[in-house]
Protein backbone atom coordinates (compact mmCIF):
# COMPACT_ATOMS: atom_id res chain seq x y z
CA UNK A 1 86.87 191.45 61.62
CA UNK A 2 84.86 189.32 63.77
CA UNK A 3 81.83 189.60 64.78
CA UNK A 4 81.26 190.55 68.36
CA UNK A 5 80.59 187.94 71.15
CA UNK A 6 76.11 188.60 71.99
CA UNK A 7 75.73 188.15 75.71
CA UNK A 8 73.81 184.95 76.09
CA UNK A 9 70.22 185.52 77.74
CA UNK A 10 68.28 182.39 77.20
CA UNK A 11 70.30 180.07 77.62
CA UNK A 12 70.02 177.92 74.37
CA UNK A 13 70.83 174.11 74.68
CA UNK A 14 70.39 171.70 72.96
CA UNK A 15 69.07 168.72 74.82
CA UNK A 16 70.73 165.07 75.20
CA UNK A 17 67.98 162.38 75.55
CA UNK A 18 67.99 158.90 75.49
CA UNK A 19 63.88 158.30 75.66
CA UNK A 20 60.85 160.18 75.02
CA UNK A 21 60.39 159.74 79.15
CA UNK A 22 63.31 162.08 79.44
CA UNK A 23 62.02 164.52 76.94
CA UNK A 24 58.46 164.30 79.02
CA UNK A 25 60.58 165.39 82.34
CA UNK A 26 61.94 168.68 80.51
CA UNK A 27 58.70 169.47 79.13
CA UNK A 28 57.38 168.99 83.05
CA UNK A 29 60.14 171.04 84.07
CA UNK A 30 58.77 174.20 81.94
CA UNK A 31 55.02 173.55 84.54
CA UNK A 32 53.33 172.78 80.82
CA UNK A 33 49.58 170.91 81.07
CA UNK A 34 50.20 167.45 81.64
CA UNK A 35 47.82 166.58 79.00
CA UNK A 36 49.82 169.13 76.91
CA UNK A 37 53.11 167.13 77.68
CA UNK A 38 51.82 163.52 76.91
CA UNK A 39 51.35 165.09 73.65
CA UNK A 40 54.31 167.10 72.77
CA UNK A 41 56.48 164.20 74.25
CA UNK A 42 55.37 161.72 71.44
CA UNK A 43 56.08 164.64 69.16
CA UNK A 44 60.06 164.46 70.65
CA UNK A 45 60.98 161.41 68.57
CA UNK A 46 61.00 160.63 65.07
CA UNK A 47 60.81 157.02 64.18
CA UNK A 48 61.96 156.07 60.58
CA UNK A 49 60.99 152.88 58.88
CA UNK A 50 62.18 151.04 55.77
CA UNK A 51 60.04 149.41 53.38
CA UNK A 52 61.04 147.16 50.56
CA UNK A 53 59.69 146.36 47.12
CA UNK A 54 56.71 148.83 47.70
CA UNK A 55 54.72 148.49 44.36
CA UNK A 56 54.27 151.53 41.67
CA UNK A 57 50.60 152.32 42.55
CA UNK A 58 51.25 151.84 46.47
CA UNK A 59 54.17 154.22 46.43
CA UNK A 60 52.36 157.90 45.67
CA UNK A 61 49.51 156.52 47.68
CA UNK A 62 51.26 156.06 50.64
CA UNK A 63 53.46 159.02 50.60
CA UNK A 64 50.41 161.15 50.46
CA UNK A 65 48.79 159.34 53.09
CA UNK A 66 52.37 160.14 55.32
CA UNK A 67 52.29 163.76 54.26
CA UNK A 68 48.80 164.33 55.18
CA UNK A 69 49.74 163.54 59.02
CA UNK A 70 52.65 165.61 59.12
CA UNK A 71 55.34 162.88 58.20
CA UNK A 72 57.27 162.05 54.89
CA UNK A 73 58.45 159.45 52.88
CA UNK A 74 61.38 158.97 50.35
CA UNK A 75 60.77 156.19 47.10
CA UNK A 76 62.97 155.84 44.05
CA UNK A 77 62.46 159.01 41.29
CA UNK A 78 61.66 156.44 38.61
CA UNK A 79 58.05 156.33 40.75
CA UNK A 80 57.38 159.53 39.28
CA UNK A 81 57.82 158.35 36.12
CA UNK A 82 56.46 154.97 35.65
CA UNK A 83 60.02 153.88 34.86
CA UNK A 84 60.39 151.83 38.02
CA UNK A 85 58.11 148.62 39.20
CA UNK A 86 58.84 149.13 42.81
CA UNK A 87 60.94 151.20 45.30
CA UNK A 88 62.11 150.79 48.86
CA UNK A 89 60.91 153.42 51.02
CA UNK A 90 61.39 155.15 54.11
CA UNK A 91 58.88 156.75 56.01
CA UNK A 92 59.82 159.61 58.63
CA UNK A 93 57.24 160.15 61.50
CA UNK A 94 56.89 160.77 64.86
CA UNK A 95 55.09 157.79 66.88
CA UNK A 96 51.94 160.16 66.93
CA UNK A 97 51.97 160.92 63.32
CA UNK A 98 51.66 156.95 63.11
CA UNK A 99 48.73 156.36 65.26
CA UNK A 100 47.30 158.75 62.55
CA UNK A 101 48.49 156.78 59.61
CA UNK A 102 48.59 153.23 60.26
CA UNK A 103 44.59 153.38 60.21
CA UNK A 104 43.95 155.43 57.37
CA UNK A 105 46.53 153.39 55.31
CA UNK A 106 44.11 150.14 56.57
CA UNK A 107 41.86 151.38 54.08
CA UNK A 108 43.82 151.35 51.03
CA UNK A 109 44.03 149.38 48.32
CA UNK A 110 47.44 148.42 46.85
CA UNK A 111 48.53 146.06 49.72
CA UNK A 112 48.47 149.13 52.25
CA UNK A 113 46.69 147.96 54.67
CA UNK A 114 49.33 144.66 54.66
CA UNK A 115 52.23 146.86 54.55
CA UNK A 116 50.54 148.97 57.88
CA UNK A 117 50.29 145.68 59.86
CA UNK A 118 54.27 144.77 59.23
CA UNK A 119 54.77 148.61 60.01
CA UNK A 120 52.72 148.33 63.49
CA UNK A 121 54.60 145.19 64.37
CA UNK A 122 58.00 146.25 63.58
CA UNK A 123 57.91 149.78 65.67
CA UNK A 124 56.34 147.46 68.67
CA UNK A 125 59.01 145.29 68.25
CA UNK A 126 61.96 147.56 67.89
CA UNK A 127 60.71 149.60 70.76
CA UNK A 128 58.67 148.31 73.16
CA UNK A 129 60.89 147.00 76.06
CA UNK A 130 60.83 144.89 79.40
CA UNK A 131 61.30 141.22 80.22
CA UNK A 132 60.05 137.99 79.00
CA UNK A 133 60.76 134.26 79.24
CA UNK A 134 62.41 132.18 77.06
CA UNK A 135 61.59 128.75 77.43
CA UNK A 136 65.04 126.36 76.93
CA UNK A 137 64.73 122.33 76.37
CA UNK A 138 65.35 122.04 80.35
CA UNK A 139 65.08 125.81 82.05
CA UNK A 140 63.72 129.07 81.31
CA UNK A 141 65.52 132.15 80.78
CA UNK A 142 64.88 136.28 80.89
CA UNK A 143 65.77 138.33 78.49
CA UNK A 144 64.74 142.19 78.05
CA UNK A 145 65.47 142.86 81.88
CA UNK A 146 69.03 143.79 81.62
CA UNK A 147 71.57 142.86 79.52
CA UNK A 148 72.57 139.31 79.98
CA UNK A 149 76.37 137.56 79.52
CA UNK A 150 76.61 134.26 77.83
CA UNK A 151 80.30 132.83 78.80
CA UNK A 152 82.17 130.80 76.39
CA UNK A 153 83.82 127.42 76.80
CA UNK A 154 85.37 126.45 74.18
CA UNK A 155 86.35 122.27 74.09
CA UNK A 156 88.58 123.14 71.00
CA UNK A 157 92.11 122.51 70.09
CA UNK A 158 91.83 125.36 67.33
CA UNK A 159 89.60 128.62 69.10
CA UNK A 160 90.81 131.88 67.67
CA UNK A 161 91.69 132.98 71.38
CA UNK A 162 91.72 130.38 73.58
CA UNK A 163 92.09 126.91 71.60
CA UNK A 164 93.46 123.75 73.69
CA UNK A 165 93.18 125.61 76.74
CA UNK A 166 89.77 123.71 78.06
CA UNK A 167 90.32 120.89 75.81
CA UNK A 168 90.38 118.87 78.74
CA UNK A 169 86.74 118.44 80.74
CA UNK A 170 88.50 118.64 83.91
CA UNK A 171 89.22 122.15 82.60
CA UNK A 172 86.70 123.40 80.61
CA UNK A 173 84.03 122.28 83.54
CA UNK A 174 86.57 124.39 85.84
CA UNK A 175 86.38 127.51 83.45
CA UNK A 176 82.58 127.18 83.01
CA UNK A 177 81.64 127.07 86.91
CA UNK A 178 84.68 130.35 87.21
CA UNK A 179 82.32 131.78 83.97
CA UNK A 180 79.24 131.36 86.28
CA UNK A 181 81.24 132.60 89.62
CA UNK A 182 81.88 135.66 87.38
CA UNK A 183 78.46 136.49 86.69
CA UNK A 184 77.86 134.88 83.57
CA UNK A 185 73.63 134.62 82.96
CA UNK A 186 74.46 131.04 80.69
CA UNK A 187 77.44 129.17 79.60
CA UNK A 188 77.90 128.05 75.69
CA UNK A 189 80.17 125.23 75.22
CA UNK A 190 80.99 124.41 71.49
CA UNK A 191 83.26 121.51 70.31
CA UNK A 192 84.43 123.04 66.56
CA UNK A 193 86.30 125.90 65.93
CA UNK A 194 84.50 128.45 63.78
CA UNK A 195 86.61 130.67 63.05
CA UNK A 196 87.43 132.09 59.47
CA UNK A 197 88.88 129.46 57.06
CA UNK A 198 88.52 126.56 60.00
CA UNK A 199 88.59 122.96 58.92
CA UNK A 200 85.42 121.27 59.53
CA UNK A 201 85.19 118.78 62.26
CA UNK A 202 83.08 115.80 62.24
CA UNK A 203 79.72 115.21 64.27
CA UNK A 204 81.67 112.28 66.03
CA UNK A 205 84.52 114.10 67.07
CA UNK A 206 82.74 117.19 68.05
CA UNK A 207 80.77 115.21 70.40
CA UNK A 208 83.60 113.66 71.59
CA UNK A 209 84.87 116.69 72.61
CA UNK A 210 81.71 118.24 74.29
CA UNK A 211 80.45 115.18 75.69
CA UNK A 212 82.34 114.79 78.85
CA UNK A 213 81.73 118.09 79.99
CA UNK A 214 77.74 118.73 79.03
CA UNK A 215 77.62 115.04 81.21
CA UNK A 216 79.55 116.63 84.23
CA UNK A 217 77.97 120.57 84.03
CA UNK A 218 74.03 119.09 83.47
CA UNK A 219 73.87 118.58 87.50
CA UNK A 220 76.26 121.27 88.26
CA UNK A 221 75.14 124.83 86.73
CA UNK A 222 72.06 126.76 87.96
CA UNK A 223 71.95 128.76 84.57
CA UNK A 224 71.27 127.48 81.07
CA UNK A 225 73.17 125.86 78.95
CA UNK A 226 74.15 126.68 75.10
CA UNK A 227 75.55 124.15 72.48
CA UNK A 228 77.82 125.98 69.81
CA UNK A 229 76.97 123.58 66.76
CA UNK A 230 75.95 123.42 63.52
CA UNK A 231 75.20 119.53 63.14
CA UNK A 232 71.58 118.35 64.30
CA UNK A 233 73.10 114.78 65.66
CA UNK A 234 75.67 116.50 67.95
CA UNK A 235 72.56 119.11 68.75
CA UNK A 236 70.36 116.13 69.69
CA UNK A 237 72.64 114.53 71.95
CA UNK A 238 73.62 117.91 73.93
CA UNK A 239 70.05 118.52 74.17
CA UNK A 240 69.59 115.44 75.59
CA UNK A 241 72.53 115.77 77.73
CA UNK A 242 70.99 118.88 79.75
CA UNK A 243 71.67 121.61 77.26
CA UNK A 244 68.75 124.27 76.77
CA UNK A 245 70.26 126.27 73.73
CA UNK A 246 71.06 125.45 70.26
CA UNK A 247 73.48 127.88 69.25
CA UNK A 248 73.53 127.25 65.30
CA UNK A 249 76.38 129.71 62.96
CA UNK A 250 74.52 128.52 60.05
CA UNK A 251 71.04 129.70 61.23
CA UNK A 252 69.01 126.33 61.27
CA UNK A 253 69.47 126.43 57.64
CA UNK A 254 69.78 122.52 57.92
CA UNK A 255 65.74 121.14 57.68
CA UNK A 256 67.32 118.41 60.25
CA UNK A 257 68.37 120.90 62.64
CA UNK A 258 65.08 122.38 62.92
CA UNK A 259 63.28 119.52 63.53
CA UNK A 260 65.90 118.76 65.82
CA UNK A 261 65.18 121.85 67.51
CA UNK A 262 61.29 121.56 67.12
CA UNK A 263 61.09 118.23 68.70
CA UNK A 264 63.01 118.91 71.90
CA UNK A 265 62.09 121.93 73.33
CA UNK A 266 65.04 123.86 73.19
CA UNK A 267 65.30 127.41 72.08
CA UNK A 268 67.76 128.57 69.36
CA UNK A 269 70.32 131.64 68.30
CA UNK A 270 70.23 132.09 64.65
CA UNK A 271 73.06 133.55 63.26
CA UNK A 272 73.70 134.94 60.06
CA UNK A 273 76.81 133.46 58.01
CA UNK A 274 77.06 132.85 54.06
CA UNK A 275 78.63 129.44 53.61
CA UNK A 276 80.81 127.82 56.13
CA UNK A 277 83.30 129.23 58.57
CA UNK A 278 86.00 127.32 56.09
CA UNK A 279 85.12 129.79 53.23
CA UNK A 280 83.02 132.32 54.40
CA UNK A 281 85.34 135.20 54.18
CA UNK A 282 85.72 134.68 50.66
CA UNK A 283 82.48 136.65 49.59
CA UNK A 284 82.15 139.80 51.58
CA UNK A 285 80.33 141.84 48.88
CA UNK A 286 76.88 142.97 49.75
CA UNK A 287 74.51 145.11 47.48
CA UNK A 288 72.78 146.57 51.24
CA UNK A 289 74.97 144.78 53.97
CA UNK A 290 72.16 145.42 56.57
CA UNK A 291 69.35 145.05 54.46
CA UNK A 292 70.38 141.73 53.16
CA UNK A 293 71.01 140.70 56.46
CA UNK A 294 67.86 142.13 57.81
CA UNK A 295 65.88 139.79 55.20
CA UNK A 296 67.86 136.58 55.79
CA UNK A 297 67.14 136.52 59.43
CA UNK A 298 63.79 137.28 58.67
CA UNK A 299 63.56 134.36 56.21
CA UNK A 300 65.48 131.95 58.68
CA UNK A 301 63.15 132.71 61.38
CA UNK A 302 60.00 132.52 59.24
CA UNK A 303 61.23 129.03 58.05
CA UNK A 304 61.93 128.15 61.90
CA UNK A 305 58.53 129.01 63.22
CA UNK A 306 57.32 126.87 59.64
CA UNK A 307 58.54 123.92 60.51
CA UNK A 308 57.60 124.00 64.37
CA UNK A 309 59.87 125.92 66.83
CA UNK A 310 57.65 128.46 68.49
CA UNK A 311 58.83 132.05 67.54
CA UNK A 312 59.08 132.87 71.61
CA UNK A 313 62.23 130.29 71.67
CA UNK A 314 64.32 132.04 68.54
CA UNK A 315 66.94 134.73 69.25
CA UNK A 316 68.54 136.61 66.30
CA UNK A 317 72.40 136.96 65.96
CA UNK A 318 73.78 139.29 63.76
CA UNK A 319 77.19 137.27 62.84
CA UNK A 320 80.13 139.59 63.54
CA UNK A 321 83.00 138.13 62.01
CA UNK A 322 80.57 135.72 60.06
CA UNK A 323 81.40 136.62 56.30
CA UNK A 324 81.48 139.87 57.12
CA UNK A 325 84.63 142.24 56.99
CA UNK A 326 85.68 144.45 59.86
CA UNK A 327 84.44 147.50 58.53
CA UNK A 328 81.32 145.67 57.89
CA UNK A 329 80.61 143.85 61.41
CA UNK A 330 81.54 147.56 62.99
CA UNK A 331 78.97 148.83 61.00
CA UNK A 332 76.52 146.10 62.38
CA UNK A 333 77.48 146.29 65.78
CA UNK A 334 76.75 149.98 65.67
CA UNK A 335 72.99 149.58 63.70
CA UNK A 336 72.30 146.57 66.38
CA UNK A 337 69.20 148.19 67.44
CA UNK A 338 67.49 147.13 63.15
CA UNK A 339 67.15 143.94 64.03
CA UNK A 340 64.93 144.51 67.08
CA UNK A 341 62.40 144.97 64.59
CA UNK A 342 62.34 141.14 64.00
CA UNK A 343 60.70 140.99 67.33
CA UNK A 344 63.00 138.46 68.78
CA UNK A 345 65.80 138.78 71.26
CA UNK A 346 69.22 139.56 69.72
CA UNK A 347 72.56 137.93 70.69
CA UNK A 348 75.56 139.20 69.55
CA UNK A 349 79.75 138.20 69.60
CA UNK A 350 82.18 140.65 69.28
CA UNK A 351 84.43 139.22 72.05
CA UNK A 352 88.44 139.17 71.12
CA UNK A 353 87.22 139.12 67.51
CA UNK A 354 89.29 140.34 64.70
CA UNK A 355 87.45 143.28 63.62
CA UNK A 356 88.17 144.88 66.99
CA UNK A 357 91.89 144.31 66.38
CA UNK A 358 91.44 145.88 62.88
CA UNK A 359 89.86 148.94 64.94
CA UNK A 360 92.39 149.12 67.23
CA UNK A 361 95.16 149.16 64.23
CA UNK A 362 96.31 145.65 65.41
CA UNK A 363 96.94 143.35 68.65
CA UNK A 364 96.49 139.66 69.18
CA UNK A 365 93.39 138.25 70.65
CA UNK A 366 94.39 138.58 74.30
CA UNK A 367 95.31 142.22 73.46
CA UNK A 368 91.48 143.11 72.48
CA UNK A 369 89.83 143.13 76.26
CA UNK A 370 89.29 147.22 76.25
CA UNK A 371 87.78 146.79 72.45
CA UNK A 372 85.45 144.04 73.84
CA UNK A 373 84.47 145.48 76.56
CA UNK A 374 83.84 148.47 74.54
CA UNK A 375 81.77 146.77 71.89
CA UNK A 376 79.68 145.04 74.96
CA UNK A 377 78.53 148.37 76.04
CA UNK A 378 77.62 149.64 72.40
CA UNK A 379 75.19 146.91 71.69
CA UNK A 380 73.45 146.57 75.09
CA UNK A 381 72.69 150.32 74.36
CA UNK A 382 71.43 149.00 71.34
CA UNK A 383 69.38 146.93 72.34
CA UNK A 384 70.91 143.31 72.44
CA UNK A 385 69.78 141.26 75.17
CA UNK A 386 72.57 138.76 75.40
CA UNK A 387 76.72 139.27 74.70
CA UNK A 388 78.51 136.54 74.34
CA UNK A 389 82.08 136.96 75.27
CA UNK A 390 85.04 135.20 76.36
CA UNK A 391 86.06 137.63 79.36
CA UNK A 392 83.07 137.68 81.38
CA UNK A 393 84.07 139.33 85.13
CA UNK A 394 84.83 142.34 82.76
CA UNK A 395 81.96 142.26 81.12
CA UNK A 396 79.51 142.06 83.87
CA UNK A 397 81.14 144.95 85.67
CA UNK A 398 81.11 146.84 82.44
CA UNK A 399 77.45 145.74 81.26
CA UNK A 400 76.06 146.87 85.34
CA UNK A 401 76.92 150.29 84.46
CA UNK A 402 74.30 150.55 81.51
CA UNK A 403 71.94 148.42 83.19
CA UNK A 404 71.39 150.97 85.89
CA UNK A 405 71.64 153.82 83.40
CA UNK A 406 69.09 152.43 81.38
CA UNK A 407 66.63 151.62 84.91
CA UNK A 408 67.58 155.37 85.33
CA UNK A 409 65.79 156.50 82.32
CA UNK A 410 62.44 155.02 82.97
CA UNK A 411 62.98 155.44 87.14
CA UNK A 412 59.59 157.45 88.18
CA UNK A 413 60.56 156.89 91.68
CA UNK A 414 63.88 157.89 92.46
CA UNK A 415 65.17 160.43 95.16
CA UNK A 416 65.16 163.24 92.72
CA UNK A 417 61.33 163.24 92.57
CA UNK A 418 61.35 162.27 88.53
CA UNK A 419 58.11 162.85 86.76
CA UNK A 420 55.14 160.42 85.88
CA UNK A 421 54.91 158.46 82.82
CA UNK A 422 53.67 159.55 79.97
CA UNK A 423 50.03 159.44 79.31
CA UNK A 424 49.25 156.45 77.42
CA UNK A 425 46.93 158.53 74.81
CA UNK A 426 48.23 162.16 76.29
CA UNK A 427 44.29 163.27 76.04
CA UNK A 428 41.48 161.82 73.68
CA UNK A 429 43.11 161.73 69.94
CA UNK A 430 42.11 164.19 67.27
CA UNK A 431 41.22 162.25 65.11
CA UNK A 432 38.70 159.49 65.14
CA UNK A 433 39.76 156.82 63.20
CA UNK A 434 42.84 156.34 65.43
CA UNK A 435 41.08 153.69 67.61
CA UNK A 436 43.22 150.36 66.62
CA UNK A 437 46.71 149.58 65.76
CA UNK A 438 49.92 151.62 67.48
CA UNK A 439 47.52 154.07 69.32
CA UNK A 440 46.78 151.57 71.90
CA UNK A 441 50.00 151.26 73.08
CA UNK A 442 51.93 154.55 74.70
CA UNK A 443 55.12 155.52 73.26
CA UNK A 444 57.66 153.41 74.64
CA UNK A 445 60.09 154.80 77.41
């Protein structure tokens, strides 16, 4: 016997939200104090971070510290127990209950107060939005604004999806001025095919290829332009040729490359591959596939800024397809957002790429528009700030639509009469040792 239907009263929903702005406008919407609702909003939100190697004696400390503002933490059992060194952790707290840590933890020993700094500057990072300026070797670029389309030429007799068809300047020049037509933000012209199990090419014959045409589009293009190489000579001589970017699939790993990089002025993608595209599929086994990733970018970046390229000229590229199985590069594409927490601009590929065609259950290259399209969408809602992709009239149409969904969310002004921001401090804190760190900074929108 079932039981009978209850006639529904309150009207119980559960709310979608995208930001804590939204979840300020419903609180508004119930005529709550202001100051009341640039308090609850920051409440609306909980923001967990991952910690690694946190030592024996830090571990306890810190989750008590996280308890005693309302939060959590998780650490390995053997902390309990003195049977383990170290754990990773992950903290659970709302961006309030952080303003209330970060401080306190400032005053621990252990390496706290180390481990709160890397915490403050990875939630400003990975939240904390709008535009900035990327310098390039010849012109400046904006990311953070929207989400930008980098078009691909490739000068290639051996491309996954469109090999030999731009092999030609005449053409490739041709497809990167219809690229620009089409909307694309920059254009990134590569010479070697890097696609899984791809014979290397030489530094000589890549530039060979790409030559011709960086010579002919230097005077031609209004937007940037992006060299697709992994060899600091042929990067040298496209630089000096008029392009801005250094698109590198090994990730400046190469001590040459950076100082390649360092010395001109140009910024740099840094993509994450193991090995070479010629046997990089042949490992695919990762312990934590985003966590490993997570701390080779980080490495490759630190090593970057090391040896000279500022850190406001590096954007971070996750490597779909880069030694990475499908099932693997879908589950990057859909955690995208991690590696904002870097605190550099992410790029990202999925364009015609196999994985897609593995999601789809199959379909050549040319078959995989919908997929890519699809894929575009997911990681500009994830944060990436420029997708790289063959088809870019598609793209551009597709990418408008979150664009102005995402303006939406933050609007204060439209028609509709949408509430104010959210209080920077929602009222004077409770607590007063909050006065540094993440409580300076409102809860991003």
């Amino acid at each position: 016997m079932t039981d009978p239907v209850r006639p529904h009263r309150f009207a119980a929903r559960v709310l979608d939200w995208q930001t804590p702005a939204e979840i300020a406008r419903e609180l508004e919407a119930t005529d709550s104090d202001p100051e009341g609702v640039g308090i609850m909003a920051r409440k609306g939100r909980i923001y967990p971070v991952r910690l690694d190697d946190v030592s024996l004696r830090a571990a306890p400390l810190l989750k008590q510290e996280v308890l005693a503002v309302g939060g959590d933490s998780a650490h390995a059992r053997g902390i309990a127990d003195h049977s383990a060194a170290s754990s990773p952790v992950v903290l659970i707290a709302t961006w309030g209950q952080y303003q209330h840590l970060l401080p306190k933890l400032r005053r621990q020993p252990f390496r706290l107060s180390e481990l709160a700094d890397e915490i403050e500057e990875a939630l400003r990072a990975a939240t904390v939005r709008g535009p900035r300026t990327v310098r390039g070797a010849h012109r400046s670029f904006v990311v953070g604004d929207r989400p930008r389309v980098l078009g691909v030429v490739n000068v290639t007799p051996d491309s996954f999806s469109d090999g030999g068809r731009y092999l030609e300047p005449a053409a490739a020049v041709a497809q990167a001025e219809r690229l620009v037509a089409e909307g694309a933000d920059a254009i990134d012209v590569g010479g070697e095919s890097t696609r899984p199990g791809a014979e290397p090419v030489s530094p000589d014959a890549e530039w060979g290829r790409i030559a011709p045409v960086l010579e002919r589009l230097a005077g031609r293009l209004a937007v940037p332009i992006s060299v697709d190489t992994r060899h600091a000579e042929v990067a040298a001589k496209a630089i000096a040729a008029g392009a801005d970017v250094v698109n590198d699939v090994e990730g400046l790993r190469s001590e040459a490359m950076r100082r390649v990089v360092a010395r001109s002025g140009a910024a740099a993608i840094v993509l994450h591959m193991r090995g070479e595209p010629r046997t990089m599929q042949q490992e695919l086994s990762y312990g934590d596939l985003r966590g490993e990733l997570f701390r080779a970018l980080q490495a490759a970046t630190d090593r970057a800024i090391d040896d000279g390229i500022p850190a406001d000229r590096l954007l971070v590229d996750p490597g779909l397809g880069f030694g990475k199985s499908p099932a693997q590069s879908l589950e990057l594409l859909l955690h995208l957002a991690e590696l904002r927490s870097l605190g550099f601009p992410v790029a990202v590929g999925a364009s015609r790429k196999s994985f897609l065609g593995w999601a789809l259950g199959g379909g050549a290259p040319d078959e995989r528009l919908e997929a890519g399209l699809a894929a575009a969408v997911l990681a500009a809602e994830r944060g990436a700030d420029w997708i790289r992709t063959h088809d870019v009239g598609p793209t551009v149409r597709a990418l408008a639509l979150v664009a102005r969904a995402r303006a939406r969310s933050v609007d204060r002004t439209e028609a509709d009469g949408g509430p104010a921001a959210v209080p920077a401090q929602g009222g004077a804190s409770p607590d007063p040792d909050v006065g540094s760190s993440v409580s300076k900074t409102s809860e991003p929108t």
